[in-house]
N, C-alpha and C. Protein backbone atom coordinates (compact mmCIF):
# COMPACT_ATOMS: atom_id res chain seq x y z
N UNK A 1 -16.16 -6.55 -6.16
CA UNK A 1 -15.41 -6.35 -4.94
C UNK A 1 -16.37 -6.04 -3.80
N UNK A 2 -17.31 -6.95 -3.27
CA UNK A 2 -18.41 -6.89 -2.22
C UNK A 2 -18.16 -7.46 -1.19
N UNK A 3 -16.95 -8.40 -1.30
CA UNK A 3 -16.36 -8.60 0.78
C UNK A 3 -15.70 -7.50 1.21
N UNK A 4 -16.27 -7.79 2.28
CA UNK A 4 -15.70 -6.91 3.54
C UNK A 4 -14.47 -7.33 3.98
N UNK A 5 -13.47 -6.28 3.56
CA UNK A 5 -11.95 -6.81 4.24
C UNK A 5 -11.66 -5.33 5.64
N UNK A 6 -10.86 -5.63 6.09
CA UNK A 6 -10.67 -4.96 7.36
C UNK A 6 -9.26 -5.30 7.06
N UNK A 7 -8.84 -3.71 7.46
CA UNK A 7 -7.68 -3.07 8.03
C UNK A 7 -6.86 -3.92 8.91
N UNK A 8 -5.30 -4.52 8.93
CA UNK A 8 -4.75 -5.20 10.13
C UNK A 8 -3.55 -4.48 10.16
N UNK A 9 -2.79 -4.56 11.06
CA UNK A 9 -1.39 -4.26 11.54
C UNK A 9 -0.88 -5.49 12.26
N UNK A 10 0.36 -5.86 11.63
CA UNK A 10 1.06 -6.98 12.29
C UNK A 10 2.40 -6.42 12.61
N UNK A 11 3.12 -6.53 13.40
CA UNK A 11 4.60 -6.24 13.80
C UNK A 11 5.05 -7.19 14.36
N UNK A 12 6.64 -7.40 13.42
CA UNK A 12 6.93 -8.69 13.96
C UNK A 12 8.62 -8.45 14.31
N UNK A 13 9.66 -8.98 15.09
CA UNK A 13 10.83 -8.85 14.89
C UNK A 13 11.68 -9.48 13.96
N UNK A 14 12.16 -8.34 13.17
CA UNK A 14 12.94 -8.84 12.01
C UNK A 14 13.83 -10.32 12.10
N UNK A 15 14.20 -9.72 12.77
CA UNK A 15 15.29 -11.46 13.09
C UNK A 15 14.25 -12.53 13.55
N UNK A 16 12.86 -12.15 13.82
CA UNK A 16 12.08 -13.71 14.19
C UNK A 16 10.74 -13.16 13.78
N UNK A 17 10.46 -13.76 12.18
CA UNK A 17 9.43 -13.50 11.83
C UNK A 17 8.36 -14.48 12.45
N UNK A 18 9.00 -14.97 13.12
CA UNK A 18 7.23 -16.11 14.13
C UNK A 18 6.82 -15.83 15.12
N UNK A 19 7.39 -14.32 15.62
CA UNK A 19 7.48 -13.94 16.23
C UNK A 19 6.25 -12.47 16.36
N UNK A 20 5.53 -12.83 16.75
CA UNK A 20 4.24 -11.58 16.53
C UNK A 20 4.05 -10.83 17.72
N UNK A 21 4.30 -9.77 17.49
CA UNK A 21 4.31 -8.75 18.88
C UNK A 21 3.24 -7.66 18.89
N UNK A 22 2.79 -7.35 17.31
CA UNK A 22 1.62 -6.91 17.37
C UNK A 22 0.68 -6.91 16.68
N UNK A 23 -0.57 -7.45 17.28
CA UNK A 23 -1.39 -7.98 15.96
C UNK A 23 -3.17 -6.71 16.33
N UNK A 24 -3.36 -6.03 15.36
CA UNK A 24 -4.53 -5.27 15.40
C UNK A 24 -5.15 -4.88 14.48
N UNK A 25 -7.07 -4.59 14.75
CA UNK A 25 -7.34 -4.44 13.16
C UNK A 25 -8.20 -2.99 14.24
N UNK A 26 -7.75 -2.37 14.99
CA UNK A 26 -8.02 -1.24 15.57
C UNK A 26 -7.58 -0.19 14.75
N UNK A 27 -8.79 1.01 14.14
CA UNK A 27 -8.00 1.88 13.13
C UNK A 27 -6.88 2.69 14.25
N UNK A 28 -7.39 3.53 15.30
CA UNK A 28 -6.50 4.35 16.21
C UNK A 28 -5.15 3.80 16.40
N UNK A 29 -5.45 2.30 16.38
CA UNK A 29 -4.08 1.86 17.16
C UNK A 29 -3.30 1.57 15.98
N UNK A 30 -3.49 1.16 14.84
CA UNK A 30 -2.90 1.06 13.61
C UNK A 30 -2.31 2.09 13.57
N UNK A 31 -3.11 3.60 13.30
CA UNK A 31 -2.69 4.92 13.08
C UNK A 31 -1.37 5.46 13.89
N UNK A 32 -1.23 5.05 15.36
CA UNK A 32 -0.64 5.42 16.19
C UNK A 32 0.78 5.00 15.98
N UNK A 33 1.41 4.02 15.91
CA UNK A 33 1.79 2.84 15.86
C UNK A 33 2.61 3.03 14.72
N UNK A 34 1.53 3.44 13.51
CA UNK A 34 2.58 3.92 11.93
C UNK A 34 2.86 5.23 12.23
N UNK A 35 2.36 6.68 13.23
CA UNK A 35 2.97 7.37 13.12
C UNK A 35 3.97 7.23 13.69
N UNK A 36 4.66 6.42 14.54
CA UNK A 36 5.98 6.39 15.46
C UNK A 36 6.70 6.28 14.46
N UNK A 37 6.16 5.66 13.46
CA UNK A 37 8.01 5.00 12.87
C UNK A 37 7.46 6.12 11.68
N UNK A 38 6.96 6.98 11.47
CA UNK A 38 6.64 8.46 10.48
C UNK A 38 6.25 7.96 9.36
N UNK A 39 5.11 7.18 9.06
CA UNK A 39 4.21 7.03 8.34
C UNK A 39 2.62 7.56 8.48
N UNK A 40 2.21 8.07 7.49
CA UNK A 40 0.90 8.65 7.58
C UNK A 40 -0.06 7.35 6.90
N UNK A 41 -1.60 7.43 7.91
CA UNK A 41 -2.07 6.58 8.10
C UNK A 41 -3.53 6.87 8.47
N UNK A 42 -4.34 6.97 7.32
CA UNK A 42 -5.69 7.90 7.54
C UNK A 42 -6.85 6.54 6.92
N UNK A 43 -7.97 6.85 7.37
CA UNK A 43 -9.42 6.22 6.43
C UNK A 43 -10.27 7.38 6.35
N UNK A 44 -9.94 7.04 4.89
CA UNK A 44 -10.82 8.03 3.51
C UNK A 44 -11.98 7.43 3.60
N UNK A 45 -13.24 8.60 3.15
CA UNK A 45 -14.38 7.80 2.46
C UNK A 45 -14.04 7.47 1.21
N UNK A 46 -14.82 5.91 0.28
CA UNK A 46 -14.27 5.52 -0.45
C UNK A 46 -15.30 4.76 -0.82
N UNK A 47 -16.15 5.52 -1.42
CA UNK A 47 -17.55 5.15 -1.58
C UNK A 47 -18.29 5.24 -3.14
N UNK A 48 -17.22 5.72 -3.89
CA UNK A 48 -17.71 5.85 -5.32
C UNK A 48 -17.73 4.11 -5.90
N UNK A 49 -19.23 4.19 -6.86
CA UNK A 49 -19.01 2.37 -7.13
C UNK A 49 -18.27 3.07 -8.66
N UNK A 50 -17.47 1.58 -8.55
CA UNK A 50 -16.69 1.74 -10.53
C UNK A 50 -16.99 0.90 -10.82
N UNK A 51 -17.51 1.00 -11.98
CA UNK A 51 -17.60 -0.09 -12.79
C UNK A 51 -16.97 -0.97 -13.06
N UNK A 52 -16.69 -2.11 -13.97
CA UNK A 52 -16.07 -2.92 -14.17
C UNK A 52 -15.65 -3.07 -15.12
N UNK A 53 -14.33 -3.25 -14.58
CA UNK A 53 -13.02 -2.46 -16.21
C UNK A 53 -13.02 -0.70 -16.25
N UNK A 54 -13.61 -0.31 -15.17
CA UNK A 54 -13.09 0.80 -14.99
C UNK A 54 -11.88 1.22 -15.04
N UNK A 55 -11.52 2.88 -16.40
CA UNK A 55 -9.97 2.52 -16.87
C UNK A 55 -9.35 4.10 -15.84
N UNK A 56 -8.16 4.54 -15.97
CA UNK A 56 -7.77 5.41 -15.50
C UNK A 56 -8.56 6.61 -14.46
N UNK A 57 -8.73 6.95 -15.94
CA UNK A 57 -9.37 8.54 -15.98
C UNK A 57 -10.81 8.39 -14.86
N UNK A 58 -11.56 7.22 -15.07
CA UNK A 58 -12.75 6.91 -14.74
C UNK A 58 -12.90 7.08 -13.01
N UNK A 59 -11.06 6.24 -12.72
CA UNK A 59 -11.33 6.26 -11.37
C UNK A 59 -10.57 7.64 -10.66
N UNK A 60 -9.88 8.40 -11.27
CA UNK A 60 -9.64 9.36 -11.46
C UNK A 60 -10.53 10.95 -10.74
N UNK A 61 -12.04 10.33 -11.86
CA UNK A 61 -12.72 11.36 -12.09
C UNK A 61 -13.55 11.22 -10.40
N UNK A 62 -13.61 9.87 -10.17
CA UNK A 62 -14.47 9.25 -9.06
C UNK A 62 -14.22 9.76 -7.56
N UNK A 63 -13.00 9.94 -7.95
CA UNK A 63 -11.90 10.56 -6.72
C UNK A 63 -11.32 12.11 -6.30
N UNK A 64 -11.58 12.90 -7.82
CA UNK A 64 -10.90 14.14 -7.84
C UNK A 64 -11.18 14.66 -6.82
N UNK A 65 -11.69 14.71 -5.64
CA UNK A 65 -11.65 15.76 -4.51
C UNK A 65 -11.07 15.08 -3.36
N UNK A 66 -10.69 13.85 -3.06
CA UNK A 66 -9.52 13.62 -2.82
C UNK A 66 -8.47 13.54 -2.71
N UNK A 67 -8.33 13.42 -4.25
CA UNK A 67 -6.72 13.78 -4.91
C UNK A 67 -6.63 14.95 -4.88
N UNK A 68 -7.37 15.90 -5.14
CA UNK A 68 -7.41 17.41 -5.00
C UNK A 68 -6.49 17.54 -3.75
N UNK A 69 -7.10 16.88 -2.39
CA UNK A 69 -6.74 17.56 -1.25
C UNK A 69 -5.18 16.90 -1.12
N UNK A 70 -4.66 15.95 -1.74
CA UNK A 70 -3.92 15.19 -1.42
C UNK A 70 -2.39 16.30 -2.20
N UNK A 71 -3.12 16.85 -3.11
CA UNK A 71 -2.08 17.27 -4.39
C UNK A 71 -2.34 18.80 -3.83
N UNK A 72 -2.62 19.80 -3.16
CA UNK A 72 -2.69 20.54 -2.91
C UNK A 72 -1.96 20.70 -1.28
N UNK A 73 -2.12 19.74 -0.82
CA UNK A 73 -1.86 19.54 1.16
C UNK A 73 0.11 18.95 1.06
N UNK A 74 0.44 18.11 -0.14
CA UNK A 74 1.81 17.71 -0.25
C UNK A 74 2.32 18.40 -1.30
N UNK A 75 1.77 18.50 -2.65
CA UNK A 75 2.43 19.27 -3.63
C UNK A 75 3.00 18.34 -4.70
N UNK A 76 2.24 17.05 -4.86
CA UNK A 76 2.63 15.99 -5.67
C UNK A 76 2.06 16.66 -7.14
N UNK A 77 2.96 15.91 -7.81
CA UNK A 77 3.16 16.49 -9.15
C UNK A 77 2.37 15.73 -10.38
N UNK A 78 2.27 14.45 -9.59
CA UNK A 78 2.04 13.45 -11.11
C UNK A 78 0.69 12.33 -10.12
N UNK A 79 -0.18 11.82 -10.93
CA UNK A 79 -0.30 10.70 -10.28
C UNK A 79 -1.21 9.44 -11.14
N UNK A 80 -0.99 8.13 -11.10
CA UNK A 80 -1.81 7.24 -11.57
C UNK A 80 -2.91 6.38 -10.97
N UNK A 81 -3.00 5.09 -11.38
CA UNK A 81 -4.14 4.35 -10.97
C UNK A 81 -3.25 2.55 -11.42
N UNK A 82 -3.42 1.97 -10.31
CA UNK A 82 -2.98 0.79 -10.27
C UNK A 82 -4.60 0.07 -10.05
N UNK A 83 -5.05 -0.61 -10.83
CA UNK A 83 -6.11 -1.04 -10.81
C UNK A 83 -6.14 -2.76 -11.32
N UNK A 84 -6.16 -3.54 -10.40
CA UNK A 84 -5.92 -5.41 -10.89
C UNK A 84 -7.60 -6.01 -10.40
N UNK A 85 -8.24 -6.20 -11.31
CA UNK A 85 -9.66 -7.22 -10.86
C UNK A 85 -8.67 -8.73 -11.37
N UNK A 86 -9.94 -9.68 -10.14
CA UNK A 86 -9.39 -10.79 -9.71
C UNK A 86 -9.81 -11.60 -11.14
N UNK A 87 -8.26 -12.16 -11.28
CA UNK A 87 -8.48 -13.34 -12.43
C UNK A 87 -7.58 -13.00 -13.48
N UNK A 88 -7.18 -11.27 -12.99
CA UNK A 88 -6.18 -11.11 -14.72
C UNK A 88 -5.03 -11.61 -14.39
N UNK A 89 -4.72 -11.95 -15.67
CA UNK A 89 -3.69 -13.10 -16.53
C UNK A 89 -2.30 -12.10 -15.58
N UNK A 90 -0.75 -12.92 -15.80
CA UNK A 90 -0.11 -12.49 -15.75
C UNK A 90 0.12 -11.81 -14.61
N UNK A 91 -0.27 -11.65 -13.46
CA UNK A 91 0.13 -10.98 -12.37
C UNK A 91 1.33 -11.70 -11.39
N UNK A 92 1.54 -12.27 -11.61
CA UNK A 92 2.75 -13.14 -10.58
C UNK A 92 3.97 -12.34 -10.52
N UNK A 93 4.08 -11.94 -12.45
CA UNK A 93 5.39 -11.48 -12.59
C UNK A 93 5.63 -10.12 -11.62
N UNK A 94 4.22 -9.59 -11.64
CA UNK A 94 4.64 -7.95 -10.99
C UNK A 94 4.37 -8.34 -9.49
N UNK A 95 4.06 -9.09 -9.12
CA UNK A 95 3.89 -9.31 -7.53
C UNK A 95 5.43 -9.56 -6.95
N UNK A 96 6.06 -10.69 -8.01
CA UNK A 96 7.36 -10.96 -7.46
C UNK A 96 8.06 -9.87 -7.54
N UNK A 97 7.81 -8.78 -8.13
CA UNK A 97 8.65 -7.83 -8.11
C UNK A 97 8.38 -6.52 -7.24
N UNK A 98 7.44 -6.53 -6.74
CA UNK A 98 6.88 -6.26 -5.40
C UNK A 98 7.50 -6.46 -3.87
N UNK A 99 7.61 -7.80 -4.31
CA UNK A 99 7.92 -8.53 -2.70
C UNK A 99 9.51 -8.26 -2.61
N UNK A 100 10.08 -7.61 -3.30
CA UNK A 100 11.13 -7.65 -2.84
C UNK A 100 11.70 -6.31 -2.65
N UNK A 101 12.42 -6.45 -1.18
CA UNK A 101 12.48 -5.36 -0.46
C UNK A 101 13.09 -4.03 -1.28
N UNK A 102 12.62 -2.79 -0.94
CA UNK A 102 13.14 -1.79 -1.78
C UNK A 102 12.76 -0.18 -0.66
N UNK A 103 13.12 0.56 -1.63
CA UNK A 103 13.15 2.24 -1.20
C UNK A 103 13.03 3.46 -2.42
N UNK A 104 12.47 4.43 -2.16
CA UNK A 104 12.20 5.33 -2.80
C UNK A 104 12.97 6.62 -2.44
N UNK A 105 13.18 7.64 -3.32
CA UNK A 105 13.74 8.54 -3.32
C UNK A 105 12.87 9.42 -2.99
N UNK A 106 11.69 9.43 -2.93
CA UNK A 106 10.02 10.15 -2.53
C UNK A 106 9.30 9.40 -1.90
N UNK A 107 8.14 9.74 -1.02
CA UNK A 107 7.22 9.23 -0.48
C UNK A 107 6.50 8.06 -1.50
N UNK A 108 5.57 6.89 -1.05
CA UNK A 108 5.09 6.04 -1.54
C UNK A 108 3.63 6.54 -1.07
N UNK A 109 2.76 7.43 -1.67
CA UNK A 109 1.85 7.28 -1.30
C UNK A 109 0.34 6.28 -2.05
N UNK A 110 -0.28 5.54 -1.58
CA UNK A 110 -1.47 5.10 -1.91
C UNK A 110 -2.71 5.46 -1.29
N UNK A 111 -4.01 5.85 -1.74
CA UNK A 111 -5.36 5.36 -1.73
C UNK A 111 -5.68 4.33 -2.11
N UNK A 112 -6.46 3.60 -1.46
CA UNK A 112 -7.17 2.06 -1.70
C UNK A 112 -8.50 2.58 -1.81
N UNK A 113 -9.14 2.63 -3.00
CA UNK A 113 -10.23 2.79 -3.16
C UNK A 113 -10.96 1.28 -3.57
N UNK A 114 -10.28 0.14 -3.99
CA UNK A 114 -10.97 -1.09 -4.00
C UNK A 114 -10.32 -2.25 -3.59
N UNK A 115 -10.89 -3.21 -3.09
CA UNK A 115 -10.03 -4.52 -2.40
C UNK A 115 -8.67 -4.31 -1.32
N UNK A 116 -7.47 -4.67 -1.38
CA UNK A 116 -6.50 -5.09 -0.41
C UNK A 116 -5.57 -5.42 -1.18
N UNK A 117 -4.26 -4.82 0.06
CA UNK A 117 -3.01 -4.79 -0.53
C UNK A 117 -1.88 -4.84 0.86
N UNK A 118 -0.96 -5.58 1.03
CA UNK A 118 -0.20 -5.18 2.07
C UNK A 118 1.18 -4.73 1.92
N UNK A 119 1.23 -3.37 2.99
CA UNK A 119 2.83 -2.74 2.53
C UNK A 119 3.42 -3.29 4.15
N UNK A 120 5.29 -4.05 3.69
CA UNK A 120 5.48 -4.69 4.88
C UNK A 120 6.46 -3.26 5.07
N UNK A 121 6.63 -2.42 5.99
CA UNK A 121 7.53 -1.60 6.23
C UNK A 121 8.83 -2.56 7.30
N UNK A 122 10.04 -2.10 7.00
CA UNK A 122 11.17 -2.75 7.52
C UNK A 122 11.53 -1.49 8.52
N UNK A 123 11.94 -1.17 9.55
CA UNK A 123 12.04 0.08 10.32
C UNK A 123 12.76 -0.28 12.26
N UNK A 124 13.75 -0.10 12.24
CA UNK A 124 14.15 -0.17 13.64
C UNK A 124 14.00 -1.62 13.82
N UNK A 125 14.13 -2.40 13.43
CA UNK A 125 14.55 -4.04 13.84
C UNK A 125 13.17 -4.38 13.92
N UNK A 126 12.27 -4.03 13.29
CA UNK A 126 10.88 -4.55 13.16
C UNK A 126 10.25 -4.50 11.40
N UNK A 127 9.22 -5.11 11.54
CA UNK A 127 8.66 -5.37 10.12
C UNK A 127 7.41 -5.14 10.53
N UNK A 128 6.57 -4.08 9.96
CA UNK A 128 5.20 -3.85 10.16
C UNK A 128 4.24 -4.30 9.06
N UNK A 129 3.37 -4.80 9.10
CA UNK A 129 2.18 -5.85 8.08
C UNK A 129 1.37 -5.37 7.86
N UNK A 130 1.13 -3.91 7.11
CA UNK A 130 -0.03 -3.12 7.22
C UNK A 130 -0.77 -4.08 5.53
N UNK A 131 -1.87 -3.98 6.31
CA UNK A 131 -2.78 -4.84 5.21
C UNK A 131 -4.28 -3.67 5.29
N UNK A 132 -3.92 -2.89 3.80
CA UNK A 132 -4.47 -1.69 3.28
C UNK A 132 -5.72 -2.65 2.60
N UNK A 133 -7.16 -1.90 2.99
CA UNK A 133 -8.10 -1.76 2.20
C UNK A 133 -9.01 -0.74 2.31
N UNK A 134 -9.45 -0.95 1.20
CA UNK A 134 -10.79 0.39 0.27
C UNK A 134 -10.92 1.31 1.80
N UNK A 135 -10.39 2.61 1.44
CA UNK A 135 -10.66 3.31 2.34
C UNK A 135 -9.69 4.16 2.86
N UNK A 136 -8.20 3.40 2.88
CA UNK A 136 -7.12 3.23 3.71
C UNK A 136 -6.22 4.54 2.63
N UNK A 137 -5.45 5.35 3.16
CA UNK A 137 -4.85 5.87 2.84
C UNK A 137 -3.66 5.81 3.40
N UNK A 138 -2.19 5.21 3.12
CA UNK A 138 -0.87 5.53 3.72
C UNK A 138 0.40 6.15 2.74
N UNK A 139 1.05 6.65 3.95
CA UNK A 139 2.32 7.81 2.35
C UNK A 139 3.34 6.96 3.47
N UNK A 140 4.05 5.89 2.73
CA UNK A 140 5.62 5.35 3.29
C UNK A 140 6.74 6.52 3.07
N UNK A 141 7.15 7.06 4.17
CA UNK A 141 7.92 7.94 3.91
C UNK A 141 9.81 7.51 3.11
N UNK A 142 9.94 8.80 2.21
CA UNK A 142 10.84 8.43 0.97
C UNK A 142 12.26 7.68 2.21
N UNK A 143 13.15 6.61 1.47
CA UNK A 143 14.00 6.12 2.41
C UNK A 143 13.94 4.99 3.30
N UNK A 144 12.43 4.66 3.26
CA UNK A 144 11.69 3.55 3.78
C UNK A 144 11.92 2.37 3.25
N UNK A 145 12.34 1.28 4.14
CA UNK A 145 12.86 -0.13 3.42
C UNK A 145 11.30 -1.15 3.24
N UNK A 146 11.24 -1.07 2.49
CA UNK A 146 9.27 -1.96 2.30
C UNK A 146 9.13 -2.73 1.39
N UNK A 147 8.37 -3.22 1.52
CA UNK A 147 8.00 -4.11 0.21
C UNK A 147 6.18 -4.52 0.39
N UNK A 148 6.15 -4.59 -1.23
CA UNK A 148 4.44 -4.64 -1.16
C UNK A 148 4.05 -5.96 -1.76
N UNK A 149 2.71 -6.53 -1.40
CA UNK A 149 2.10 -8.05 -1.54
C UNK A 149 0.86 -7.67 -1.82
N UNK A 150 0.58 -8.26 -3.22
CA UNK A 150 -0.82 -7.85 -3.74
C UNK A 150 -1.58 -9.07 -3.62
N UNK A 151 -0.87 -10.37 -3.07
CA UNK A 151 -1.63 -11.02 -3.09
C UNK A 151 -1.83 -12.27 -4.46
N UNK A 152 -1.91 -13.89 -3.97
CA UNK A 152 -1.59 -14.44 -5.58
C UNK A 152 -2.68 -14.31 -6.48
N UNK A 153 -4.17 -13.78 -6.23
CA UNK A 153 -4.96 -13.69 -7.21
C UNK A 153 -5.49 -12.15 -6.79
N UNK A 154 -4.79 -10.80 -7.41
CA UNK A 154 -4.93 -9.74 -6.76
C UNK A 154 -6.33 -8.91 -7.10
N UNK A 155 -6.76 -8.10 -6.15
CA UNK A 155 -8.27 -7.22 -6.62
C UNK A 155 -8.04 -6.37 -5.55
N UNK A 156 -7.18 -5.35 -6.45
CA UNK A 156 -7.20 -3.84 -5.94
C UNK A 156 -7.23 -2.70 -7.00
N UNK A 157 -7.52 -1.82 -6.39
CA UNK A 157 -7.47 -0.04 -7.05
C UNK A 157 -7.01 0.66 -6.08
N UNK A 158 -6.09 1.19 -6.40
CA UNK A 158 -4.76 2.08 -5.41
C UNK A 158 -4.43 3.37 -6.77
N UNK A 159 -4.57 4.83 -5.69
CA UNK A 159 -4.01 5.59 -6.85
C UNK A 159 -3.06 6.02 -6.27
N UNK A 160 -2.01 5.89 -6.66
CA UNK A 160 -0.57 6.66 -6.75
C UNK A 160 -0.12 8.17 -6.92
N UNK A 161 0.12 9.06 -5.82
CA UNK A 161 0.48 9.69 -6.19
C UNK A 161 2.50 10.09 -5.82
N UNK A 162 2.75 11.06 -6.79
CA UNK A 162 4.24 10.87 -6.64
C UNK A 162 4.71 12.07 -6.81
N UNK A 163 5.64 12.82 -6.66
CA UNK A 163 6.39 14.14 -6.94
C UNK A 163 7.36 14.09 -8.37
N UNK A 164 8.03 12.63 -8.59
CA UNK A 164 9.14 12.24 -9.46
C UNK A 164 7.66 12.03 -10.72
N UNK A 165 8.29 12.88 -11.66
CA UNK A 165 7.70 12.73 -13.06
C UNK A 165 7.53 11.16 -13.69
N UNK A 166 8.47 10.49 -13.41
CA UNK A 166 8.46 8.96 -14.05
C UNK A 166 7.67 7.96 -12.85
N UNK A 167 7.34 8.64 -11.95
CA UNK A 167 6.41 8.06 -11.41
C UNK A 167 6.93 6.69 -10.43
N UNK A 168 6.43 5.54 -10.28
CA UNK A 168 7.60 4.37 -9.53
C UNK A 168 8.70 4.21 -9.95
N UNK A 169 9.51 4.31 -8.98
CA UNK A 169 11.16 4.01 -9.29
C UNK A 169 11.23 3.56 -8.21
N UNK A 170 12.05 2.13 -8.20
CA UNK A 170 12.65 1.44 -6.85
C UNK A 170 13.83 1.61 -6.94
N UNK A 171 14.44 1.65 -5.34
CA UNK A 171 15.57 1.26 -5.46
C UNK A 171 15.90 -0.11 -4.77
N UNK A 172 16.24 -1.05 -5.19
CA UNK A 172 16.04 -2.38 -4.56
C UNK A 172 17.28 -2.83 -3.42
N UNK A 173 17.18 -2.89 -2.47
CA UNK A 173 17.83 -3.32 -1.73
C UNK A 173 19.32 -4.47 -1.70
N UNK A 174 18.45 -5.67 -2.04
CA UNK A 174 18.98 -6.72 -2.17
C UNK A 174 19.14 -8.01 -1.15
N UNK A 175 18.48 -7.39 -0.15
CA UNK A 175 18.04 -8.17 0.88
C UNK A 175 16.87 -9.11 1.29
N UNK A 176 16.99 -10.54 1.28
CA UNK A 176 16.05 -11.29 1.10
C UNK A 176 15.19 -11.63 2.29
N UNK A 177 15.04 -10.38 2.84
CA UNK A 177 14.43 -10.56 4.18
C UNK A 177 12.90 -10.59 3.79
N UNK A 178 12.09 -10.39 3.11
CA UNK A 178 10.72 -10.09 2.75
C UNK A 178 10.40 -11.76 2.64
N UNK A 179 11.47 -12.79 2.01
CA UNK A 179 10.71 -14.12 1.76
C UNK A 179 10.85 -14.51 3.06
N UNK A 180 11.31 -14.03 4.49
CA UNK A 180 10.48 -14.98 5.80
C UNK A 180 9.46 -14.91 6.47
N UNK A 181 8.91 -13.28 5.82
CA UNK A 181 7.55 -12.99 6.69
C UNK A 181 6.33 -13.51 5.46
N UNK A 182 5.67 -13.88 6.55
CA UNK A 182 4.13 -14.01 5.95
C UNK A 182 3.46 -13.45 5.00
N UNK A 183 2.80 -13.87 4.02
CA UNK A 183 2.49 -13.39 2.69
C UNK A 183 1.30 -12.82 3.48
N UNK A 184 0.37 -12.18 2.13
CA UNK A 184 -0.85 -11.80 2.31
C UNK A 184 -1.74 -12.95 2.22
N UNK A 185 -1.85 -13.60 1.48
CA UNK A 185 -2.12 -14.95 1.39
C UNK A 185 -1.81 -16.06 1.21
């Protein structure tokens, strides 16, 4: 994972996804922008190298004073490691189940400690295109209509943290608004 990806924000109007009203790879203005609609929106250092096939615990251990501050500053209870290098088998199935719009009963928070990932937030008649990498920290606040795009050949490490013991739970919408906006790729 040695390209350089950069941070973007796209906002588009729901009813006209061809419609681009805001396009930036400015961290401040990104930041600003997700706090209106009450999303938190920080860049972590994110500088530990992992190896390859690095499993849980590993990236875990790489991170603990992050997660420290993260689990001490909110009071999250549980947390994992979503970790996809590019090429593994089988990812379509969990992407499609991604892309489709949903909500949580708790915050969605991620660290991107490797590659890129985009969370589309749905919010006030707009759709925001935050396209998260290594570095990027955002918590979608619980109630939030979103949906996430890993991308068709994905290479990320995102750790999850959550308050709910079982960890991801969607609640799925049912609204097929996520297939008119723009993929990640």
């Amino acid at each position: 994972m040695t390209t350089t990806l950069t941070t973007t924000l796209r906002v588009y109007d729901e009813k006209h996804p061809e419609t681009l009203l805001i396009d930036t790879s400015d961290g401040e203005r990104i930041a600003d922008e997700l706090r209106a609609i009450g999303v938190r929106f920080e860049r972590w250092a994110a500088d530990a190298q992992l190896p390859k096939g690095a499993d849980q615990q590993t990236v875990i251990d790489a991170y603990r004073s992050s997660i420290d501050k993260l689990l001490a500053e909110c009071g999250y209870g549980t947390m994992d490691v979503v970790r996809i290098e590019r090429g593994t088998p089988n990812t379509e199935p969990m992407r499609k189940k991604f892309l489709d719009e949903h909500q949580h009963s708790e915050d969605e928070v991620r660290f991107f400690v490797e590659g890129r990932g985009a969370f589309y937030l749905h919010v006030n008649g707009r759709v925001y295109q935050t396209v998260c990498v290594k570095g990027d920290l955002i918590s979608v606040p619980a109630g939030t209509k979103h949906w996430f795009d890993m991308g068709s050949d994905p290479e990320f490490t995102a750790i999850r943290l959550f308050n709910n013991q079982e960890g991801w739970v969607a609640n799925f919408t049912g609204d097929a608004i996520a297939s008119g906006f723009p993929k990640l790729d």
